[in-house]
PDB file of N, CA and C in Angstrom:
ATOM      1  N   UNK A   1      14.281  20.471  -0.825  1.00  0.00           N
ATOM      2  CA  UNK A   1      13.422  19.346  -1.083  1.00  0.00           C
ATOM      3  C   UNK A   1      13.949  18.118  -0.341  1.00  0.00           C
ATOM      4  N   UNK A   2      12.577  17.177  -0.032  1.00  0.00           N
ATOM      5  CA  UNK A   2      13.622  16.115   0.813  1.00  0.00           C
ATOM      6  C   UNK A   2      14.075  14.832   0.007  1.00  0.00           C
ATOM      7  N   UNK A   3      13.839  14.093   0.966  1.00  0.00           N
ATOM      8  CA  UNK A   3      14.887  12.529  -0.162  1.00  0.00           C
ATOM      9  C   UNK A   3      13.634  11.984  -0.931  1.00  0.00           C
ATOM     10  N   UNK A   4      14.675  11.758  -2.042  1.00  0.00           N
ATOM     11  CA  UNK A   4      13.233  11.292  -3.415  1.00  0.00           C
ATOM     12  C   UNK A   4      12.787   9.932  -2.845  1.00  0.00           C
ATOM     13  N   UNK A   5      11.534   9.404  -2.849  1.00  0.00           N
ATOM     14  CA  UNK A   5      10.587   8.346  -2.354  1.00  0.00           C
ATOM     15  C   UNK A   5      10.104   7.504  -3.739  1.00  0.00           C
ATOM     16  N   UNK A   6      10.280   6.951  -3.145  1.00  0.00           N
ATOM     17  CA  UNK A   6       9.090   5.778  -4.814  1.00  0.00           C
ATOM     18  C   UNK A   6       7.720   5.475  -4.493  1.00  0.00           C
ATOM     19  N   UNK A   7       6.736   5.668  -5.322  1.00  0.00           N
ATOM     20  CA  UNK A   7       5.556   4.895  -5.512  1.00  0.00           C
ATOM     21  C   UNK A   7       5.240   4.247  -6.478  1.00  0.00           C
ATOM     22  N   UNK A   8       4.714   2.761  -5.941  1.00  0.00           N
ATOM     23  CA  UNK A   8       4.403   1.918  -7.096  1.00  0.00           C
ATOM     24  C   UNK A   8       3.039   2.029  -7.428  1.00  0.00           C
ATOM     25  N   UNK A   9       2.744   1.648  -8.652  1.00  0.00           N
ATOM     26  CA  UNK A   9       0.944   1.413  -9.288  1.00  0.00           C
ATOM     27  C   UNK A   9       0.674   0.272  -8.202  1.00  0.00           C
ATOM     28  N   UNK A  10      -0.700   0.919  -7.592  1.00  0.00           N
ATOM     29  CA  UNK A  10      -1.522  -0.114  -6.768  1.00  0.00           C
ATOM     30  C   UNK A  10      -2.146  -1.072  -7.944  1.00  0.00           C
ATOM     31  N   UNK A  11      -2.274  -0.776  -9.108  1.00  0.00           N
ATOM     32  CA  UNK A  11      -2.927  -1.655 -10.173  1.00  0.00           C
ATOM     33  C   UNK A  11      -2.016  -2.939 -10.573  1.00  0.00           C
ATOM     34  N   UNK A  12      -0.977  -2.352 -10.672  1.00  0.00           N
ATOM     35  CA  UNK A  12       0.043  -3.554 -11.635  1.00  0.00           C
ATOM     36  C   UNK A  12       1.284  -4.297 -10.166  1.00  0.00           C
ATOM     37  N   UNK A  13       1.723  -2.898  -9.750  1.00  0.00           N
ATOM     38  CA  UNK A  13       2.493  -3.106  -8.948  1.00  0.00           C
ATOM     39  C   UNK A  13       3.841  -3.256 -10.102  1.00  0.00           C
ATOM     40  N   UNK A  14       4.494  -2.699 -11.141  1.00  0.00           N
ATOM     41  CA  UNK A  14       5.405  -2.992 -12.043  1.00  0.00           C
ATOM     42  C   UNK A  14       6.004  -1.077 -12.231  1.00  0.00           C
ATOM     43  N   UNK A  15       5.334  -0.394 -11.932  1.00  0.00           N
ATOM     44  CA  UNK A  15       5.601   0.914 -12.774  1.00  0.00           C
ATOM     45  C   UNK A  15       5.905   1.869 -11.465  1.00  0.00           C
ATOM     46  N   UNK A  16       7.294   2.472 -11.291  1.00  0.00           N
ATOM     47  CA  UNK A  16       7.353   2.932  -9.692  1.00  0.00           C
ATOM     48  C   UNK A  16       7.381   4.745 -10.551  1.00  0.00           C
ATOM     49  N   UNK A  17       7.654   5.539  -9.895  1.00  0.00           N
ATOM     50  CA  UNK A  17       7.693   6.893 -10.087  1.00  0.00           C
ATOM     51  C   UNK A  17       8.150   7.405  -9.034  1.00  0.00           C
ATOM     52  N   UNK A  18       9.540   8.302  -8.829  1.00  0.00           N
ATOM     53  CA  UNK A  18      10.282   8.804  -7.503  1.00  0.00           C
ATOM     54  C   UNK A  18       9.946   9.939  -7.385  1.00  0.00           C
ATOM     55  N   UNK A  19       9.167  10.786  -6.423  1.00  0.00           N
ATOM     56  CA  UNK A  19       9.042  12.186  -6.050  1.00  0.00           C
ATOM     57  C   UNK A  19       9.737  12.401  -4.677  1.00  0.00           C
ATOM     58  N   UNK A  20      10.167  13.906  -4.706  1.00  0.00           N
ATOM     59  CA  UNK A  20      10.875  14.234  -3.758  1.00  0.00           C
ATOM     60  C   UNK A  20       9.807  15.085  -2.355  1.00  0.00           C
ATOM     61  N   UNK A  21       9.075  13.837  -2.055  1.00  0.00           N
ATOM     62  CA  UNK A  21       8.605  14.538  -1.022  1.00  0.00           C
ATOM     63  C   UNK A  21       7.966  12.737  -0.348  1.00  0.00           C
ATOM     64  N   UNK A  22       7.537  13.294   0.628  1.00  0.00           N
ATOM     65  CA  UNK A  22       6.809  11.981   1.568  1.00  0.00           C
ATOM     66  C   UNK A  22       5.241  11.912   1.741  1.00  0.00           C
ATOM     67  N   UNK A  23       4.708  10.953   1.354  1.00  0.00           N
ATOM     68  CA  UNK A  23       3.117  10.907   0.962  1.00  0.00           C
ATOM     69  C   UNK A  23       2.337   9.902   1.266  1.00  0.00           C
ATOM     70  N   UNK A  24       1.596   9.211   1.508  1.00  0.00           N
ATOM     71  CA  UNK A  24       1.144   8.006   1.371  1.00  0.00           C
ATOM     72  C   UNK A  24       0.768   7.391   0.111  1.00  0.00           C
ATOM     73  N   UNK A  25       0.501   8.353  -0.958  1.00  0.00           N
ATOM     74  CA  UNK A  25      -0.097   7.860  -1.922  1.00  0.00           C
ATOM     75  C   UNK A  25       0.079   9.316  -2.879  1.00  0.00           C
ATOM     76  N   UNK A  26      -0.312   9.183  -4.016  1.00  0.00           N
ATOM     77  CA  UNK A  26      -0.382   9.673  -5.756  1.00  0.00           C
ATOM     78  C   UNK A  26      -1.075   8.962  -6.610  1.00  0.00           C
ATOM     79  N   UNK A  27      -1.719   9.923  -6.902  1.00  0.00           N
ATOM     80  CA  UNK A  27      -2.416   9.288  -7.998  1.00  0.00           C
ATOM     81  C   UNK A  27      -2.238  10.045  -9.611  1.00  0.00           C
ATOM     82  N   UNK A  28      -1.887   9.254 -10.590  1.00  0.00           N
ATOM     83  CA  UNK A  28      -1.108   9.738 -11.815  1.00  0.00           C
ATOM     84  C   UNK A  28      -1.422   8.268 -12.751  1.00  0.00           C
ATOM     85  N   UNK A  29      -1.192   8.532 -14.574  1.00  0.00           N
ATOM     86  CA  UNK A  29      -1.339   7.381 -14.906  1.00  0.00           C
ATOM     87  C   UNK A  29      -0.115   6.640 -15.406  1.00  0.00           C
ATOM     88  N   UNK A  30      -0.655   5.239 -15.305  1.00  0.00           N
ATOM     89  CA  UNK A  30       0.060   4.070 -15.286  1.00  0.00           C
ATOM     90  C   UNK A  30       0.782   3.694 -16.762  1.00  0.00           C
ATOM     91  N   UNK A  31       2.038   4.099 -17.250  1.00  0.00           N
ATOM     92  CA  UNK A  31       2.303   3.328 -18.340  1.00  0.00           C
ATOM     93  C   UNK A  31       2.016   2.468 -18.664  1.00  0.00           C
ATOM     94  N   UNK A  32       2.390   1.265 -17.576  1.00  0.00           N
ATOM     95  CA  UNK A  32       2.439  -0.039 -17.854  1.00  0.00           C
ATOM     96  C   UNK A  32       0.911  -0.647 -18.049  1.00  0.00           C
ATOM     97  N   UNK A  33       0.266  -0.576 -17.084  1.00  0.00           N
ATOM     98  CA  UNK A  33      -1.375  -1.210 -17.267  1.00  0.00           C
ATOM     99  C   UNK A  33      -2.186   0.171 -17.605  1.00  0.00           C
ATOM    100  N   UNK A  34      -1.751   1.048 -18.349  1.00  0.00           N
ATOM    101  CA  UNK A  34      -2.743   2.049 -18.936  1.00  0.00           C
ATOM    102  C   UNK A  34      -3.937   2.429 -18.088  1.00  0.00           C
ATOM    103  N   UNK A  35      -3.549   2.833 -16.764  1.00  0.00           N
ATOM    104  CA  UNK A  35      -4.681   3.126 -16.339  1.00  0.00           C
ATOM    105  C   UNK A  35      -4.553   4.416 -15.075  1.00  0.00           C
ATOM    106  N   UNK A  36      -5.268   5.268 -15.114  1.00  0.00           N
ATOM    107  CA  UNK A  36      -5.193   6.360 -13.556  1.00  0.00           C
ATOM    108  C   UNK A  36      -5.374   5.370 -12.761  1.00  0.00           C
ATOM    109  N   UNK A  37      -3.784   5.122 -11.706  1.00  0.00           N
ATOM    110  CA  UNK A  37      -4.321   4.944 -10.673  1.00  0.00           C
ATOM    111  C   UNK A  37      -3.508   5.579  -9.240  1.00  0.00           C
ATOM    112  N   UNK A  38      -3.884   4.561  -8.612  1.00  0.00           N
ATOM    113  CA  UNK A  38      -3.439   5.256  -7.182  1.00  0.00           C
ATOM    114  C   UNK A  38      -1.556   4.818  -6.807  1.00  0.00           C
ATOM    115  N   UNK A  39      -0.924   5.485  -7.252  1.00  0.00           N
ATOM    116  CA  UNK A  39       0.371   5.146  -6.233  1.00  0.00           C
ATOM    117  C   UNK A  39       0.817   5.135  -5.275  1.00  0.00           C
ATOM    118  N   UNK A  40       1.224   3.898  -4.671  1.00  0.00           N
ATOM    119  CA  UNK A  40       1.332   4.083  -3.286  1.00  0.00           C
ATOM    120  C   UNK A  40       2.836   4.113  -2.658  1.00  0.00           C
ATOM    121  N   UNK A  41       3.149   4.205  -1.537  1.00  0.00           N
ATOM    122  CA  UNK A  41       4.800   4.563  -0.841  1.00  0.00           C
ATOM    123  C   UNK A  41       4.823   3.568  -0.828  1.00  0.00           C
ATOM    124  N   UNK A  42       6.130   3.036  -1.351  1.00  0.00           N
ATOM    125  CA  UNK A  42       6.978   1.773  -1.541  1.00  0.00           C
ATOM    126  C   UNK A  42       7.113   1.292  -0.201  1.00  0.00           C
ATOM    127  N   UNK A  43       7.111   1.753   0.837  1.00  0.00           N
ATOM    128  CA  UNK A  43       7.407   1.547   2.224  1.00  0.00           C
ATOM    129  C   UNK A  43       5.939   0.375   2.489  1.00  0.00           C
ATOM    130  N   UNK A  44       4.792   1.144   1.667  1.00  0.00           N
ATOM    131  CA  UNK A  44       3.644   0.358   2.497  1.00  0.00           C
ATOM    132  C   UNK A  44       3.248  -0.443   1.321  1.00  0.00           C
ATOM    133  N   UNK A  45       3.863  -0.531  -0.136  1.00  0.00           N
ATOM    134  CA  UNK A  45       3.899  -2.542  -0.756  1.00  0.00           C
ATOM    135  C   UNK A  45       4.733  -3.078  -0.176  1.00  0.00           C
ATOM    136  N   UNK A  46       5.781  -2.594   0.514  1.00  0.00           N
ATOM    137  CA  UNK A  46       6.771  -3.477   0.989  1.00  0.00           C
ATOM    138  C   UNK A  46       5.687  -4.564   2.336  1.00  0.00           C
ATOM    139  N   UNK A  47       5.346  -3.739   3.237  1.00  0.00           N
ATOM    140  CA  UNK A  47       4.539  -3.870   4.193  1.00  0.00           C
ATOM    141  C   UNK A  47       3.334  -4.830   3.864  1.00  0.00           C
ATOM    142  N   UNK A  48       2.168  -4.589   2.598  1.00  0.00           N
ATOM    143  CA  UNK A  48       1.497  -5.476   1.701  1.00  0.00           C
ATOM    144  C   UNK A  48       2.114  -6.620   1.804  1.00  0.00           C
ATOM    145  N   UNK A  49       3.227  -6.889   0.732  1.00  0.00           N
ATOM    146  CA  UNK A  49       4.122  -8.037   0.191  1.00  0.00           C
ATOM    147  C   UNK A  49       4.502  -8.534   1.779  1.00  0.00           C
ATOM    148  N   UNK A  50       4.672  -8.353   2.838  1.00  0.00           N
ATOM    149  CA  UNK A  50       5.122  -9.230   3.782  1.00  0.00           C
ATOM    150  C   UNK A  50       3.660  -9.544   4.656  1.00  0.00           C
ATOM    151  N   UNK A  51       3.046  -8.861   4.467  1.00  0.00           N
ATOM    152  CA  UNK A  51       1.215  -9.731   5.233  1.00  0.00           C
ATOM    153  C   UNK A  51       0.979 -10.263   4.097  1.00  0.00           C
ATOM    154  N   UNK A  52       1.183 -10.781   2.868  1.00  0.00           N
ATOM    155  CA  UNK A  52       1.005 -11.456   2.119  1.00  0.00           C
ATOM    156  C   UNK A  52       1.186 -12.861   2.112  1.00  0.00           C
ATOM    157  N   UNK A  53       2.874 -12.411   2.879  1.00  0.00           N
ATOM    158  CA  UNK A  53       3.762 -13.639   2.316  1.00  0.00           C
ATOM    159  C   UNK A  53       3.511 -14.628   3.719  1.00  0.00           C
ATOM    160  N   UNK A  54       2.587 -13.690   4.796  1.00  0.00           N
ATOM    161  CA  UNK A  54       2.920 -14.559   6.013  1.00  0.00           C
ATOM    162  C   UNK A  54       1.704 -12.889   6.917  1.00  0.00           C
ATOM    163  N   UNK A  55       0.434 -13.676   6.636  1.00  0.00           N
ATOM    164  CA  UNK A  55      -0.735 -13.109   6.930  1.00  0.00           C
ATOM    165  C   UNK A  55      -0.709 -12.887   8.107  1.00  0.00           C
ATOM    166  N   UNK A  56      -1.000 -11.271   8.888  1.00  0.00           N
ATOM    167  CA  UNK A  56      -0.719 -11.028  10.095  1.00  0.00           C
ATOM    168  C   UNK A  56      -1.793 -11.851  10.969  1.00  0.00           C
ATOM    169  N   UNK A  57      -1.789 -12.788  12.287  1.00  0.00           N
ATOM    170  CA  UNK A  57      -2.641 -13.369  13.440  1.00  0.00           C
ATOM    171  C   UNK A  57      -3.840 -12.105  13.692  1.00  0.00           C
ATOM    172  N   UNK A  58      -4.903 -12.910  13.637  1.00  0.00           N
ATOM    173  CA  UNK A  58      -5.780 -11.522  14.361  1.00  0.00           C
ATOM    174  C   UNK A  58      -6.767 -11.331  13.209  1.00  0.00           C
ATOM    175  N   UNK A  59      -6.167 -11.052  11.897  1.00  0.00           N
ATOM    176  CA  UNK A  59      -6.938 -10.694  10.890  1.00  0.00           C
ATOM    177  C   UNK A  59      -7.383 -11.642  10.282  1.00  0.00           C
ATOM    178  N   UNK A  60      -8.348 -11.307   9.411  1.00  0.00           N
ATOM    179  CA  UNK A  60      -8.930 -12.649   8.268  1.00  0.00           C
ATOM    180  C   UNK A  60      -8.509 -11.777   7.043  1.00  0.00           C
ATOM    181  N   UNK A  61      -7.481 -12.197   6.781  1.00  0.00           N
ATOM    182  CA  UNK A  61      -6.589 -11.518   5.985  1.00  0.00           C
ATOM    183  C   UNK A  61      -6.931 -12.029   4.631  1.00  0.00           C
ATOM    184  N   UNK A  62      -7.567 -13.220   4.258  1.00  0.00           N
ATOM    185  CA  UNK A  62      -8.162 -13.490   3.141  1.00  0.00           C
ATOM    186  C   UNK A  62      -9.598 -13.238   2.713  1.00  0.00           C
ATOM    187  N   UNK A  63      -9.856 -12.448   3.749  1.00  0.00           N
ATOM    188  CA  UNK A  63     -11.582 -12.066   3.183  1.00  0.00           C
ATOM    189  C   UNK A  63     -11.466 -11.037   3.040  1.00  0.00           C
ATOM    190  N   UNK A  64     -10.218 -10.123   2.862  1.00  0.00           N
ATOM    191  CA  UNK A  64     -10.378  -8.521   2.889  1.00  0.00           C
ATOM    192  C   UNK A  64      -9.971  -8.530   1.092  1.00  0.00           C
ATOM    193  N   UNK A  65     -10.420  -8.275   0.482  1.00  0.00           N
ATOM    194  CA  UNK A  65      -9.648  -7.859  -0.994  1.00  0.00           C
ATOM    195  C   UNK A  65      -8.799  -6.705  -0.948  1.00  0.00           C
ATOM    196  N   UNK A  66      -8.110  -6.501  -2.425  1.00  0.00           N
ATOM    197  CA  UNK A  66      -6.880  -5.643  -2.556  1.00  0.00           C
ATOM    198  C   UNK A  66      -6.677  -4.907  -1.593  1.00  0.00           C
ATOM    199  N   UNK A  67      -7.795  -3.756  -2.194  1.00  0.00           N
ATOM    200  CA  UNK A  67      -8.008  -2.618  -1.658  1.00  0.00           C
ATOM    201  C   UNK A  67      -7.791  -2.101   0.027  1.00  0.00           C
ATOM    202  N   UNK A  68      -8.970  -3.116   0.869  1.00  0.00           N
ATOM    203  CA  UNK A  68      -8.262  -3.319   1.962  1.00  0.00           C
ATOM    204  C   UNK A  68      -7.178  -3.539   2.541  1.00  0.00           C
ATOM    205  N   UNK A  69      -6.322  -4.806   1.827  1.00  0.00           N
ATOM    206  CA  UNK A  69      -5.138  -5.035   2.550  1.00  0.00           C
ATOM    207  C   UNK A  69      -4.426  -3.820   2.206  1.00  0.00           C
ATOM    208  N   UNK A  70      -4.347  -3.277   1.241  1.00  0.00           N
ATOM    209  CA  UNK A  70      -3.443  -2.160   0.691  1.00  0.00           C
ATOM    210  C   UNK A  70      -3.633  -0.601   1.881  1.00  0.00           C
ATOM    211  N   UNK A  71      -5.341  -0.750   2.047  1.00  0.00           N
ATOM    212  CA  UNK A  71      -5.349   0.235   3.559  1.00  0.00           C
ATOM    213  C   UNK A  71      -4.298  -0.425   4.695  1.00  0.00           C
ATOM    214  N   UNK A  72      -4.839  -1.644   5.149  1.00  0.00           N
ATOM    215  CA  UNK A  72      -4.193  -1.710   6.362  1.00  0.00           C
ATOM    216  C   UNK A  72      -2.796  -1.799   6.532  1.00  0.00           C
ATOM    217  N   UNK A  73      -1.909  -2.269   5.364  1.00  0.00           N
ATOM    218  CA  UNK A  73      -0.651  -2.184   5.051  1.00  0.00           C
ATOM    219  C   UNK A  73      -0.091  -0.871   5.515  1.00  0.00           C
ATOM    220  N   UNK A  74      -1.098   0.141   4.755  1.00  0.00           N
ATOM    221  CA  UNK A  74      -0.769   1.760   4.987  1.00  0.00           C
ATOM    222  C   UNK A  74      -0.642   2.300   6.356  1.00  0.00           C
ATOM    223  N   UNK A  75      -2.053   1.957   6.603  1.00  0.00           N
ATOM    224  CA  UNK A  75      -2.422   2.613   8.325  1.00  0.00           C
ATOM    225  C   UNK A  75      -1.318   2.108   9.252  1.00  0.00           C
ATOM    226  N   UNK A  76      -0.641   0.975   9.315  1.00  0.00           N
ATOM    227  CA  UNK A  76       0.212   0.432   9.848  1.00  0.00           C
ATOM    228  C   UNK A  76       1.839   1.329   9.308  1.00  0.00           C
ATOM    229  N   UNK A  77       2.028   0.910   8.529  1.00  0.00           N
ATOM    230  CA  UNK A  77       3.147   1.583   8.139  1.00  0.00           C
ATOM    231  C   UNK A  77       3.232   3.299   8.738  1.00  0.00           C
ATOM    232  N   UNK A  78       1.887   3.973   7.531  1.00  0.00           N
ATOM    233  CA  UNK A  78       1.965   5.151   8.269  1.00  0.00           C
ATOM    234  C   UNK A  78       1.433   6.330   9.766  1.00  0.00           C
ATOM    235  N   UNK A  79       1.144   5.071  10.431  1.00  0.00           N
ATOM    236  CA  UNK A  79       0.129   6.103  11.651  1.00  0.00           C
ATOM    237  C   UNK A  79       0.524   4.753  12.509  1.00  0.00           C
ATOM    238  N   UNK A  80       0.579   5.368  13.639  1.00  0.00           N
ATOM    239  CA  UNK A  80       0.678   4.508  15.323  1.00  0.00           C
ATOM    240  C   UNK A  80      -0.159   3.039  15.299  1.00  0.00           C
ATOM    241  N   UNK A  81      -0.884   3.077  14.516  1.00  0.00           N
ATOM    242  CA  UNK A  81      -1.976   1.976  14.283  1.00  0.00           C
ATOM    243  C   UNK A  81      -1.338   0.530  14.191  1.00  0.00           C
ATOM    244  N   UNK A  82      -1.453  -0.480  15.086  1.00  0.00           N
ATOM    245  CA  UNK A  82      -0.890  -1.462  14.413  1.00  0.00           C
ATOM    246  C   UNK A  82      -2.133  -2.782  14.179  1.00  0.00           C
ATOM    247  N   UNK A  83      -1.459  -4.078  13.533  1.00  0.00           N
ATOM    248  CA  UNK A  83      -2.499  -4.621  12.670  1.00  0.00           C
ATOM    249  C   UNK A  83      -3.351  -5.020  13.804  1.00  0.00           C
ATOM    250  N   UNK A  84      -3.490  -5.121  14.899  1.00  0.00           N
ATOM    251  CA  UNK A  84      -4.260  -5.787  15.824  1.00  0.00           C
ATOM    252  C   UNK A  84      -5.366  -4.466  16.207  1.00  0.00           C
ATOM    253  N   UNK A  85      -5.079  -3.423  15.919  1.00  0.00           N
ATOM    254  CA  UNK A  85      -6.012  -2.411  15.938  1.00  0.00           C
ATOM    255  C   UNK A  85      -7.124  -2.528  15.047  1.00  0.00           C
ATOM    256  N   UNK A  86      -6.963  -3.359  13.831  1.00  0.00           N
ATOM    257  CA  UNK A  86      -8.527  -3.282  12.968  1.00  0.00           C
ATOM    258  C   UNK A  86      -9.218  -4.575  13.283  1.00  0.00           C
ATOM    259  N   UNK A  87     -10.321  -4.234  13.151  1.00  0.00           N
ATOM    260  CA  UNK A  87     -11.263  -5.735  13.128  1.00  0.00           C
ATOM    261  C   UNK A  87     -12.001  -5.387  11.520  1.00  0.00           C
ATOM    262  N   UNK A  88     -12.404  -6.921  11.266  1.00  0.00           N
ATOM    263  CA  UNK A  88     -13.267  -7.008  10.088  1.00  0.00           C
ATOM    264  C   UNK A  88     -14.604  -7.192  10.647  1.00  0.00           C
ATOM    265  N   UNK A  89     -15.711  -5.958   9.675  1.00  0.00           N
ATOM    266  CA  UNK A  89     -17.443  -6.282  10.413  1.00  0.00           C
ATOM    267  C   UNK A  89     -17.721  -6.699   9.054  1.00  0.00           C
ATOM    268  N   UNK A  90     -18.787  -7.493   9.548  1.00  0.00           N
ATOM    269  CA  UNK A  90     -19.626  -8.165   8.270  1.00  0.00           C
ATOM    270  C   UNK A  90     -20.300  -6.751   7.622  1.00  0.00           C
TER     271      UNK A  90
END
C-alpha cells in the first residue's frame, strides 16, 4: 500500500480522513457538519487556500463559487493544466 494521504470535507473544511492510496477526491460522511460529502486531497485545499489568499491573474476568481474554485484548485494541482488554461463563459 502506498503513503497514507489526507482528505479534507469540501463542506466544513475541519474533518480530514487519511487513506492509503492517491485520489483526487472521496466521498464519505462528515462528522463534523453531518453531512455526505465530497473529500478532497489535502494537496488541492492547500492549492484552494493559496488562490484564496492571493487570487490567481487571469481569472475572475470571485465570480466562480466554491465549487468551482475547488475544481480549478484540483485540475491544477492534479493534471498538466495550469490556472491560465481555464476561462470563465457567461
Amino acid at each position: 500500500m502506498g503513503a497514507e494521504r489526507a482528505y479534507r470535507c469540501s463542506g466544513c473544511f475541519d474533518h480530514t480522513v487519511d487513506r492509503g492510496f492517491d485520489t483526487s477526491h472521496l466521498s464519505t460522511n462528515c462528522p463534523v457538519c453531518d453531512s455526505f460529502e465530497r473529500f478532497v486531497n489535502d494537496d488541492v485545499v492547500a492549492q484552494f487556500r493559496a488562490f484564496e489568499e492571493s487570487p490567481p491573474d487571469g481569472v475572475d476568481w470571485e465570480r466562480l463559487d466554491r465549487r468551482e474554485r475547488l475544481l480549478v484548485s484540483e485540475r491544477v494541482v492534479r493534471t498538466d493544466r495550469s490556472v491560465e488554461d481555464f476561462e470563465i463563459r457567461e
